[in-house]
N, C-alpha and C. Protein backbone atom coordinates (compact mmCIF):
# COMPACT_ATOMS: atom_id res chain seq x y z
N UNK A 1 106.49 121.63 74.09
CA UNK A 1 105.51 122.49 74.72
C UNK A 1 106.22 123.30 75.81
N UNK A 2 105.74 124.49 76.15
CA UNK A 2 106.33 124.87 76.91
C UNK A 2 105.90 125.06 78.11
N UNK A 3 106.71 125.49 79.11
CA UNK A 3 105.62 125.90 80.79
C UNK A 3 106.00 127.11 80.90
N UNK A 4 104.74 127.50 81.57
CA UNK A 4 104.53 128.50 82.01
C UNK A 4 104.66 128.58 83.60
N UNK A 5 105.81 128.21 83.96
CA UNK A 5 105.99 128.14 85.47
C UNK A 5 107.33 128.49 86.15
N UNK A 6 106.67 129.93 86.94
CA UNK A 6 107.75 130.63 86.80
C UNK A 6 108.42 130.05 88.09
N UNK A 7 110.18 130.50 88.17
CA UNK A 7 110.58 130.10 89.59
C UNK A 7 110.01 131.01 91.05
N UNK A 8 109.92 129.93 91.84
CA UNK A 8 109.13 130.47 92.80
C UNK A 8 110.10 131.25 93.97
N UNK A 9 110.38 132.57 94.37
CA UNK A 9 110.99 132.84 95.59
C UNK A 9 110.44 133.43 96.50
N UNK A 10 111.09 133.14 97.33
CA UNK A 10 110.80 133.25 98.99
C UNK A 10 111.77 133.64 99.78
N UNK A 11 111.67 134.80 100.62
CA UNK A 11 113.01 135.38 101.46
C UNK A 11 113.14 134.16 102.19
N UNK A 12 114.51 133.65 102.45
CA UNK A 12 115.29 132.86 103.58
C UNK A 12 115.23 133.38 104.53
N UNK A 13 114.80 132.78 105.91
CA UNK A 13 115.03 133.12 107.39
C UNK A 13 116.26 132.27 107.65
N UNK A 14 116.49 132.94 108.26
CA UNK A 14 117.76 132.15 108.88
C UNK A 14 117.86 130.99 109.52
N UNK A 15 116.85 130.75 110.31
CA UNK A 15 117.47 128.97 111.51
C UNK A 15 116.36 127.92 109.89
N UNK A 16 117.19 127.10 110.22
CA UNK A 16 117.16 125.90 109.36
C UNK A 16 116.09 125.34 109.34
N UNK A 17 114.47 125.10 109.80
CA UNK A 17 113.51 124.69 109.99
C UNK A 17 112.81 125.86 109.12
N UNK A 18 113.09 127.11 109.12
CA UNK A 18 112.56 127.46 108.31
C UNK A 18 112.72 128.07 106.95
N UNK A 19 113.83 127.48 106.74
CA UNK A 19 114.26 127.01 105.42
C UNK A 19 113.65 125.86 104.70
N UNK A 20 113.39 124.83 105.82
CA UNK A 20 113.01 123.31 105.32
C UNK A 20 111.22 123.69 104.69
N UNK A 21 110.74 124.66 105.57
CA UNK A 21 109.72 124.56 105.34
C UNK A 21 109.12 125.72 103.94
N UNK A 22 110.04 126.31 103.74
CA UNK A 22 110.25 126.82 102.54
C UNK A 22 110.35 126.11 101.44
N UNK A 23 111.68 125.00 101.29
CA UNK A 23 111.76 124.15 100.61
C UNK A 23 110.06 123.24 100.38
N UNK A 24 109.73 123.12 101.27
CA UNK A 24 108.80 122.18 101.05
C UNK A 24 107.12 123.22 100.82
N UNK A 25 107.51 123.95 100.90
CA UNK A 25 106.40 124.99 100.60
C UNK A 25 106.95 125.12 99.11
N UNK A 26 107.56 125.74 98.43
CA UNK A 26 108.07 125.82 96.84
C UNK A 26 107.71 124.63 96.39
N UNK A 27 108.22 123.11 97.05
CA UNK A 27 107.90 121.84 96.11
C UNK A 27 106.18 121.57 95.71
N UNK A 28 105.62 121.84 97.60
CA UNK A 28 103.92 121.67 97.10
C UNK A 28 103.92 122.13 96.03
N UNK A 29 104.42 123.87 96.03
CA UNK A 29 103.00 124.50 94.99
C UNK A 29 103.85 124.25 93.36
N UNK A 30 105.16 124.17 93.42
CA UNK A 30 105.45 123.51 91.79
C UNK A 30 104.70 122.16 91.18
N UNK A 31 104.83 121.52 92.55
CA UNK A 31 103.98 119.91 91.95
C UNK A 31 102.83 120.36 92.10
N UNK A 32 101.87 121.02 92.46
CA UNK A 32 100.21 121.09 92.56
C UNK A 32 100.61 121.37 91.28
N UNK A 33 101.38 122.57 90.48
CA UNK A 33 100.81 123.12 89.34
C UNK A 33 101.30 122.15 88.13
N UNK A 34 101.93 121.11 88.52
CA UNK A 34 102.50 120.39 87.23
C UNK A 34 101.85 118.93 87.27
N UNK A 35 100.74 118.83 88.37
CA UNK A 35 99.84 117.13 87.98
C UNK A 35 99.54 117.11 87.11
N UNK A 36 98.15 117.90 86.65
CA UNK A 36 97.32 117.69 85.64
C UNK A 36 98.61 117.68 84.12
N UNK A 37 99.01 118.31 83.85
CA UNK A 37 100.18 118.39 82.72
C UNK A 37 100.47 116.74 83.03
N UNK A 38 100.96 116.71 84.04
CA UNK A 38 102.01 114.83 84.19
C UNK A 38 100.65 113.89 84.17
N UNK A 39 99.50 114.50 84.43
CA UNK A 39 98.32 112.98 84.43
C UNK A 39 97.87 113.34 82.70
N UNK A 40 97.92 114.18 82.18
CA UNK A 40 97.31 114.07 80.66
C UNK A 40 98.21 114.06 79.74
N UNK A 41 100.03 113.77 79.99
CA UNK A 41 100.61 113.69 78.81
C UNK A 41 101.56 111.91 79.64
N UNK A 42 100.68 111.42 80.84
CA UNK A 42 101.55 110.38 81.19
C UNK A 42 102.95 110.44 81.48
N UNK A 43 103.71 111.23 81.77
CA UNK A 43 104.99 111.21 81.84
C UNK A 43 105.36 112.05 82.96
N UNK A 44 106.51 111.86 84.01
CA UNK A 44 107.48 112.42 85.24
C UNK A 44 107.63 113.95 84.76
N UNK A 45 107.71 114.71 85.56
CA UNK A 45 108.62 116.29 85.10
C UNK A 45 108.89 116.21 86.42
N UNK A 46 110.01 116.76 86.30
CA UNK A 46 110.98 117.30 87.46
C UNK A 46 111.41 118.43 87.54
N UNK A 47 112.26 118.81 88.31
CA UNK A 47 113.52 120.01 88.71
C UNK A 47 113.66 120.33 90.10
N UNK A 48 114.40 120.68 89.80
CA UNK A 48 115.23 121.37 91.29
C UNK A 48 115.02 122.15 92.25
N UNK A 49 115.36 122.53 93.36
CA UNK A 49 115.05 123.58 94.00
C UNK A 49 116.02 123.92 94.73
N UNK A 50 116.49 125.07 95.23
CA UNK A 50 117.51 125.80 95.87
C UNK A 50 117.75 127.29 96.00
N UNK A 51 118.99 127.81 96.04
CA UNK A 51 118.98 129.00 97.13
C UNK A 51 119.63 129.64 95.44
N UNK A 52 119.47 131.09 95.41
CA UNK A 52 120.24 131.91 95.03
C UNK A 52 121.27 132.69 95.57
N UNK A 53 121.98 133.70 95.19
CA UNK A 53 122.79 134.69 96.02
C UNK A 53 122.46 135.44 96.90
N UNK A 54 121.16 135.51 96.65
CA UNK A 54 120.11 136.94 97.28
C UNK A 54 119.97 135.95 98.39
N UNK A 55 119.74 134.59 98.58
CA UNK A 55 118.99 133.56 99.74
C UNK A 55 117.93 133.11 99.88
N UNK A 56 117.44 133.23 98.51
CA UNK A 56 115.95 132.61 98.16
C UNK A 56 115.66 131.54 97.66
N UNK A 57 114.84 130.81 98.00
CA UNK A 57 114.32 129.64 97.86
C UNK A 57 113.59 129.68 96.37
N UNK A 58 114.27 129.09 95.29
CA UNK A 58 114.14 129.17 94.54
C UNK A 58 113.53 127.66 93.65
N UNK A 59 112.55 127.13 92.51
CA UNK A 59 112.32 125.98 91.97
C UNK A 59 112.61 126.52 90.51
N UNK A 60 113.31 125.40 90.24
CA UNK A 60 113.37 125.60 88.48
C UNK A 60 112.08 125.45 87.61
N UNK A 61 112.06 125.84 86.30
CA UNK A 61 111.40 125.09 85.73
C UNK A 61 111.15 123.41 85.23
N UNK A 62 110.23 123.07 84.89
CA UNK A 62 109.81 121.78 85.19
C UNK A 62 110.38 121.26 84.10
N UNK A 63 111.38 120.20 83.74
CA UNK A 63 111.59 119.30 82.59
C UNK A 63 110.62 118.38 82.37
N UNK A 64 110.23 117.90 81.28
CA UNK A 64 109.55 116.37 80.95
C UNK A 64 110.29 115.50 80.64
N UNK A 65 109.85 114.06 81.35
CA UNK A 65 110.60 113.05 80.94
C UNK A 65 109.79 111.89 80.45
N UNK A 66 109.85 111.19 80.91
CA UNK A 66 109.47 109.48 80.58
C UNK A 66 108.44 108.93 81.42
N UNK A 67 107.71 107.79 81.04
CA UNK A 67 106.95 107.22 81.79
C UNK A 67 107.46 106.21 83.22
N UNK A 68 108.48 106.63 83.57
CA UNK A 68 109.55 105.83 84.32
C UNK A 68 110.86 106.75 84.73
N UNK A 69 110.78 107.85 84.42
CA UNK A 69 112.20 108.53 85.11
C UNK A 69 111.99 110.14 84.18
N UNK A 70 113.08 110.99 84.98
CA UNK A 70 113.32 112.58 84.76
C UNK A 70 114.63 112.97 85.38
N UNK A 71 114.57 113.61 84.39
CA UNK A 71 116.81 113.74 84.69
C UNK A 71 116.63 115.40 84.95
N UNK A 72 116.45 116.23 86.14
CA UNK A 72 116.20 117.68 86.42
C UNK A 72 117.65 118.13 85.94
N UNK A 73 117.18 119.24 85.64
CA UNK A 73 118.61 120.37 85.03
C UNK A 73 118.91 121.14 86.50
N UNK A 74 120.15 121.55 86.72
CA UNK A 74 120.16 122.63 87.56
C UNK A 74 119.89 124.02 87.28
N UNK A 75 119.25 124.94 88.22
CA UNK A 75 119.02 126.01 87.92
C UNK A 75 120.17 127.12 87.89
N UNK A 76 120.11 127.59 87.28
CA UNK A 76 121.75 128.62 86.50
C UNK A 76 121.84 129.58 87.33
N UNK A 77 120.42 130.05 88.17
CA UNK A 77 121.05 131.17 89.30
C UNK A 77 121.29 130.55 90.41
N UNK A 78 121.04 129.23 90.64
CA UNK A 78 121.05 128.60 92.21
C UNK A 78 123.07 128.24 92.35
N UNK A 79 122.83 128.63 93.73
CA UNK A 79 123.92 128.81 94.15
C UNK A 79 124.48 127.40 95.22
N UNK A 80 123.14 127.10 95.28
CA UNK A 80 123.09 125.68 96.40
C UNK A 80 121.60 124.51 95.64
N UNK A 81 122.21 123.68 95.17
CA UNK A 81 120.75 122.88 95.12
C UNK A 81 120.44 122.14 96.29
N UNK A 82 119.06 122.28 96.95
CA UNK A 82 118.94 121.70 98.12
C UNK A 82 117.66 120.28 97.62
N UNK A 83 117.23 120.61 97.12
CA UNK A 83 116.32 119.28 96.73
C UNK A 83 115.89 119.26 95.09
N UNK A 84 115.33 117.71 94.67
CA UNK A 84 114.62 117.75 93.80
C UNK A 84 113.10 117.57 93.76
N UNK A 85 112.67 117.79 92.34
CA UNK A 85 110.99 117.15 92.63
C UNK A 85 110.83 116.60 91.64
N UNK A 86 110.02 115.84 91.71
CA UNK A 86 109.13 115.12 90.48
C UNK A 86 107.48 114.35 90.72
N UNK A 87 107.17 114.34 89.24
CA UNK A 87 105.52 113.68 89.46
C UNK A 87 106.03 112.69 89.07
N UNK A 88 104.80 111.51 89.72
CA UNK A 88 104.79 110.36 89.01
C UNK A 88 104.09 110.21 87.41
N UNK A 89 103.69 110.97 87.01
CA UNK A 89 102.60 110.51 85.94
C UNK A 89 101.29 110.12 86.44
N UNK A 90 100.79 109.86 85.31
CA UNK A 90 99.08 109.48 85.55
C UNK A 90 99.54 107.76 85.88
N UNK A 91 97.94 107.84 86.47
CA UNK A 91 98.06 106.64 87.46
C UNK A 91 97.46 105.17 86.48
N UNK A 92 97.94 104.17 86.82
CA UNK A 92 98.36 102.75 86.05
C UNK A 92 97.87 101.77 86.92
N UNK A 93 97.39 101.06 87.33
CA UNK A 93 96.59 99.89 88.02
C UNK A 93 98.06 98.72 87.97
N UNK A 94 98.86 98.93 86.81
CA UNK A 94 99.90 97.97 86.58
C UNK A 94 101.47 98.45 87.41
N UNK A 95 101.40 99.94 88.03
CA UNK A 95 102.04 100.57 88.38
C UNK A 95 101.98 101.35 90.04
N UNK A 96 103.09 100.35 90.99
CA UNK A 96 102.89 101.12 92.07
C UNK A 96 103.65 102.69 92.30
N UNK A 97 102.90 103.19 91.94
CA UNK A 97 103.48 104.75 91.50
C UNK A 97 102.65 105.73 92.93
N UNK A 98 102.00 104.51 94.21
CA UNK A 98 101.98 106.05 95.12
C UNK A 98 102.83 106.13 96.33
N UNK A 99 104.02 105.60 95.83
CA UNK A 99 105.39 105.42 97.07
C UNK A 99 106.53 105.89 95.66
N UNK A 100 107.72 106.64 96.82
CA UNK A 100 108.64 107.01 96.06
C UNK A 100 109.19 105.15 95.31
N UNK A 101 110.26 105.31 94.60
CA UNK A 101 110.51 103.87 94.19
C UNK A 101 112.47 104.22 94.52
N UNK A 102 112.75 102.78 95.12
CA UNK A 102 113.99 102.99 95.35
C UNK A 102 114.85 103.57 94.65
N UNK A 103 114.78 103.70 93.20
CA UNK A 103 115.21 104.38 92.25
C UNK A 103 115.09 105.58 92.40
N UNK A 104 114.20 106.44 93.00
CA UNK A 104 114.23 108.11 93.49
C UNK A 104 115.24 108.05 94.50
N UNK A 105 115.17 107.47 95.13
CA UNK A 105 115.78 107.38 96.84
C UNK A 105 117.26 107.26 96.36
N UNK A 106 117.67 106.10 95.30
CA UNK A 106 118.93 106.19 94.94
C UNK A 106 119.61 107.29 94.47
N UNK A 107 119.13 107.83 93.47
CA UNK A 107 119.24 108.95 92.94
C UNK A 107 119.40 110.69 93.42
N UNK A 108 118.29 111.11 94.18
CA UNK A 108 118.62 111.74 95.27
C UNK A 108 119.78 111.62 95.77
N UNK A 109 120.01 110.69 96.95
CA UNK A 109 121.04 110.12 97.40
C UNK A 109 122.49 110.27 96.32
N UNK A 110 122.48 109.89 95.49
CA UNK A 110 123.89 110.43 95.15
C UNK A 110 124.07 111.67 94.50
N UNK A 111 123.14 112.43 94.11
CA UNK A 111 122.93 113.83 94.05
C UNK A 111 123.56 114.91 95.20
N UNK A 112 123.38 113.99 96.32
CA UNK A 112 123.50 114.71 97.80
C UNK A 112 122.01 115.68 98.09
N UNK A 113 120.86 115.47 97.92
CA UNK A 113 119.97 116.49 97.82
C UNK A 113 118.89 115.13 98.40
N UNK A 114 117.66 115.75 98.75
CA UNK A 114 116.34 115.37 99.29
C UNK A 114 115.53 116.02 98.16
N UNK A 115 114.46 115.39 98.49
CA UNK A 115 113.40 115.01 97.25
C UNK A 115 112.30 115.59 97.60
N UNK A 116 111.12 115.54 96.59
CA UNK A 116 110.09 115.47 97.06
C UNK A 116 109.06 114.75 95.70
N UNK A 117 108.54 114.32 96.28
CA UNK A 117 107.64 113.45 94.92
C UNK A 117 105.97 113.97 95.28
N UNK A 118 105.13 113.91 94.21
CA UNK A 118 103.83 113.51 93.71
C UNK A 118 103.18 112.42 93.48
N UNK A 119 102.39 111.95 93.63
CA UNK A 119 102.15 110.93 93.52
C UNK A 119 100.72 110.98 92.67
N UNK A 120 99.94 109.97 91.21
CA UNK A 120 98.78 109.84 90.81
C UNK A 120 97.64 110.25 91.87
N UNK A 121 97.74 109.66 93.04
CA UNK A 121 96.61 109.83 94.18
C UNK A 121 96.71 111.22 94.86
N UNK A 122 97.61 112.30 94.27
CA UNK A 122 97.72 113.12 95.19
C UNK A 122 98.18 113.13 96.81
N UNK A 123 98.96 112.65 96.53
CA UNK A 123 100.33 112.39 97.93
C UNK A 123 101.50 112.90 97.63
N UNK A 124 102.06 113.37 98.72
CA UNK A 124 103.26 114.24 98.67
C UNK A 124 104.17 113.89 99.42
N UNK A 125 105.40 113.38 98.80
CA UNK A 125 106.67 112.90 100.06
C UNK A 125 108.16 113.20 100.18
N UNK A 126 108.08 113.39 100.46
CA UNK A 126 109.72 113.59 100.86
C UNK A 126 110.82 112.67 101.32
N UNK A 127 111.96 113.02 100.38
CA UNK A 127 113.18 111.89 100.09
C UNK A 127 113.95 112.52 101.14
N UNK A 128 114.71 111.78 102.34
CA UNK A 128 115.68 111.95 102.84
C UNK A 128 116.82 111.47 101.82
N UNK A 129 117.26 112.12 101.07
CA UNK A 129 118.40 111.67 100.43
C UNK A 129 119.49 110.82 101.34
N UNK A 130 120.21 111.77 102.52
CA UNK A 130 120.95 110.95 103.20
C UNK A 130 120.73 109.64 103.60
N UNK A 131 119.31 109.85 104.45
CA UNK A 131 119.10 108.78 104.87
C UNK A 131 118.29 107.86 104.27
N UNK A 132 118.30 107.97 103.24
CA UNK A 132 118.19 106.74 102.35
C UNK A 132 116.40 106.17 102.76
N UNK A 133 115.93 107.42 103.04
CA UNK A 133 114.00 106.54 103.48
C UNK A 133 113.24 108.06 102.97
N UNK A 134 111.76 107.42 103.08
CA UNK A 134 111.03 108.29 102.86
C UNK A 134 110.30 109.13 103.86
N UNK A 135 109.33 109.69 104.07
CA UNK A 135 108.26 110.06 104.76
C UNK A 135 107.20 111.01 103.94
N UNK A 136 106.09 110.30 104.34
CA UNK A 136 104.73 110.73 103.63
C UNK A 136 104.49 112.01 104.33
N UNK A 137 104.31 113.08 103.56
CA UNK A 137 103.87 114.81 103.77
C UNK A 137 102.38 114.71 103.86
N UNK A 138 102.06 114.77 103.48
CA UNK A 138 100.39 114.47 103.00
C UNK A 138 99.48 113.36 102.16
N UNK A 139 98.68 113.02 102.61
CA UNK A 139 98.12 112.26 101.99
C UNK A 139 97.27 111.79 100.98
N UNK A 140 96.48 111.26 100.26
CA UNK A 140 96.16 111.37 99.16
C UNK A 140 95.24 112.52 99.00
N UNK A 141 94.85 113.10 97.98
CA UNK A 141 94.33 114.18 97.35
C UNK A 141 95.03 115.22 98.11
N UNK A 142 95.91 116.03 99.09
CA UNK A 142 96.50 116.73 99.41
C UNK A 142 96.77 117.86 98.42
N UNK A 143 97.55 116.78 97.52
CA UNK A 143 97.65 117.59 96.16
C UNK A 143 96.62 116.97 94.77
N UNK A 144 96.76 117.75 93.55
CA UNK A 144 95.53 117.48 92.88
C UNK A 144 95.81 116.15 92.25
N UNK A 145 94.89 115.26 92.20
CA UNK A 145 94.93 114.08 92.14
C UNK A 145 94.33 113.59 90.33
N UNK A 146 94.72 112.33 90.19
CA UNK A 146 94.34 111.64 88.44
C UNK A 146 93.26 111.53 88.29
N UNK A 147 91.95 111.80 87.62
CA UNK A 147 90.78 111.77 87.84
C UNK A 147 90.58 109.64 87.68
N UNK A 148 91.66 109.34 87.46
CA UNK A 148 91.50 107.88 87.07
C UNK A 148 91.79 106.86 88.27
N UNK A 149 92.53 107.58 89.00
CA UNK A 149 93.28 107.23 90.36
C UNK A 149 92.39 106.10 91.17
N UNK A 150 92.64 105.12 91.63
CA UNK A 150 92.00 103.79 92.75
C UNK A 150 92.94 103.77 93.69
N UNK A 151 92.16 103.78 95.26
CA UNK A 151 92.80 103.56 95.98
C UNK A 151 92.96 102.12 96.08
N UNK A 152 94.60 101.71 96.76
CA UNK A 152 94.42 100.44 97.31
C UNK A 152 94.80 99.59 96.32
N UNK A 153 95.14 100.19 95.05
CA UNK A 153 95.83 98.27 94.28
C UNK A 153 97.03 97.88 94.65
N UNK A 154 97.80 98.65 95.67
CA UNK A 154 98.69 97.78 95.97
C UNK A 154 98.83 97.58 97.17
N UNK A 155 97.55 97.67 97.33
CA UNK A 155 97.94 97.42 99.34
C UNK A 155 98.06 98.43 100.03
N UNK A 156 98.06 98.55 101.38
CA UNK A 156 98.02 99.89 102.56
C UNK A 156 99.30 101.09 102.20
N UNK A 157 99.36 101.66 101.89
CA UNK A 157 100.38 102.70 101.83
C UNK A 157 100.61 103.27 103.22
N UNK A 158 102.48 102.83 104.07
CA UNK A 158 102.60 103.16 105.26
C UNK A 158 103.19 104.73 104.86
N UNK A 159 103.19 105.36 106.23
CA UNK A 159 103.41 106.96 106.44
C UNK A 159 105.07 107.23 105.51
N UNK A 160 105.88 105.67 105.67
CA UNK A 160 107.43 106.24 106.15
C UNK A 160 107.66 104.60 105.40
N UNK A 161 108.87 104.62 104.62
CA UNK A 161 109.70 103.93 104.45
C UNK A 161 111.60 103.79 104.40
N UNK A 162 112.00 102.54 104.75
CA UNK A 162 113.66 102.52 104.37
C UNK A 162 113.53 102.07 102.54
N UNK A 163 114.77 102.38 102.22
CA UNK A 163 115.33 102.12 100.95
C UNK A 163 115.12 100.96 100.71
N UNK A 164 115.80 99.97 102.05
CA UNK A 164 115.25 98.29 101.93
C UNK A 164 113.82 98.19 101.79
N UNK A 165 113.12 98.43 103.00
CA UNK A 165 111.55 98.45 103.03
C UNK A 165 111.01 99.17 101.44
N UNK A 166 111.60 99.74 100.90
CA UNK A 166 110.87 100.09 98.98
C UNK A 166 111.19 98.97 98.17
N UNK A 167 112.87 98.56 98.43
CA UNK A 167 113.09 97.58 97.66
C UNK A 167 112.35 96.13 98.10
N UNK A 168 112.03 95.92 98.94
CA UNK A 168 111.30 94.70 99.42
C UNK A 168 109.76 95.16 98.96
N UNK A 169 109.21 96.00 98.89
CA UNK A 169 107.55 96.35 98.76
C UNK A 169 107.99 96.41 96.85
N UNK A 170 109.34 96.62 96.00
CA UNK A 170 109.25 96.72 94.61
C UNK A 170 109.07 95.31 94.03
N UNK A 171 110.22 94.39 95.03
CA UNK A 171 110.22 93.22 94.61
C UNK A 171 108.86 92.33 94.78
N UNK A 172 107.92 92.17 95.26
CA UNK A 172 106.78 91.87 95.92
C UNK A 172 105.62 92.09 94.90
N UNK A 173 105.89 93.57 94.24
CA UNK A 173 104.89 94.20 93.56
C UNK A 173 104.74 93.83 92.10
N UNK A 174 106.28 93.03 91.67
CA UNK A 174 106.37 92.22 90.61
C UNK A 174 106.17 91.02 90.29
N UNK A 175 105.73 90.59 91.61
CA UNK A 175 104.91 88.85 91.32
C UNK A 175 103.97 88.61 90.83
């Protein structure tokens, strides 16, 4: 199938905050437009986001992957990849899918790039790649949410996590 989702640009300002907020302005509106697609075919899509020559904040198109992972392509005009994105899929009662999972965080992380995820409940977060933690952007329904979605099966969802603090809340979630 294909998407219809074109890359998004945006002139670059120069000081670095508002770049970030560029970046994270491109990720909202790629993931708003790619839930419903990831809650009715169950599966992650991803891609990239970064700068061209011109200095624009640029998102690829969206790959599909798996009910458990998405391998983003780089984009062929980006000159710098500065982050990735991905959805979780539609939402699973068997699946804590509204926190990144240390497995994003890893990944990122050796990418050298920061993240940003979707979440079933419509939550939006962002991967410090470096630093190896998360922080919650918005909160549930922020972005468009699973019409199947329950809050709360796995317990309080905090603002901010470490890599440890995911891997301790993954291991926990499998008992």
């Amino acid at each position: 199938m294909r998407f219809l989702l074109a890359a998004f640009a945006f002139t670059l300002a120069t000081p670095a905050a508002a770049q970030d907020a560029q970046i994270t302005q491109a990720a909202r509106q790629v993931l708003s437009s790619l839930q419903a697609q990831s809650f009715r075919d169950d599966r992650e899509y991803c891609g990239t986001i970064g700068v061209d020559r011109a200095g624009r904040v640029l998102a690829t198109r969206a790959r599909r992957g798996g009910q458990n992972g998405c391998s983003p392509r780089r984009g062929r005009s980006m000159v710098d990849v500065l982050a990735s994105y991905h959805t979780h899929g539609a939402f699973s009662p068997n699946a804590d899918s509204e926190i990144p999972s240390p497995g994003d965080v890893r990944a990122d992380r050796r990418q050298g790039v920061d993240g940003y995820i979707a979440t079933p409940g419509g939550r939006l977060w962002f991967v410090d790649g470096a630093g190896a933690r998360v922080q919650l952007i918005c909160g549930p329904g922020c972005l468009p949410s699973d019409p199947w979605f329950v809050r709360g099966g796995f317990g309080v969802v905090a603002p901010a996590y470490t890599l440890t603090e995911l891997g301790a809340r993954a291991r926990e979630s499998r008992r």
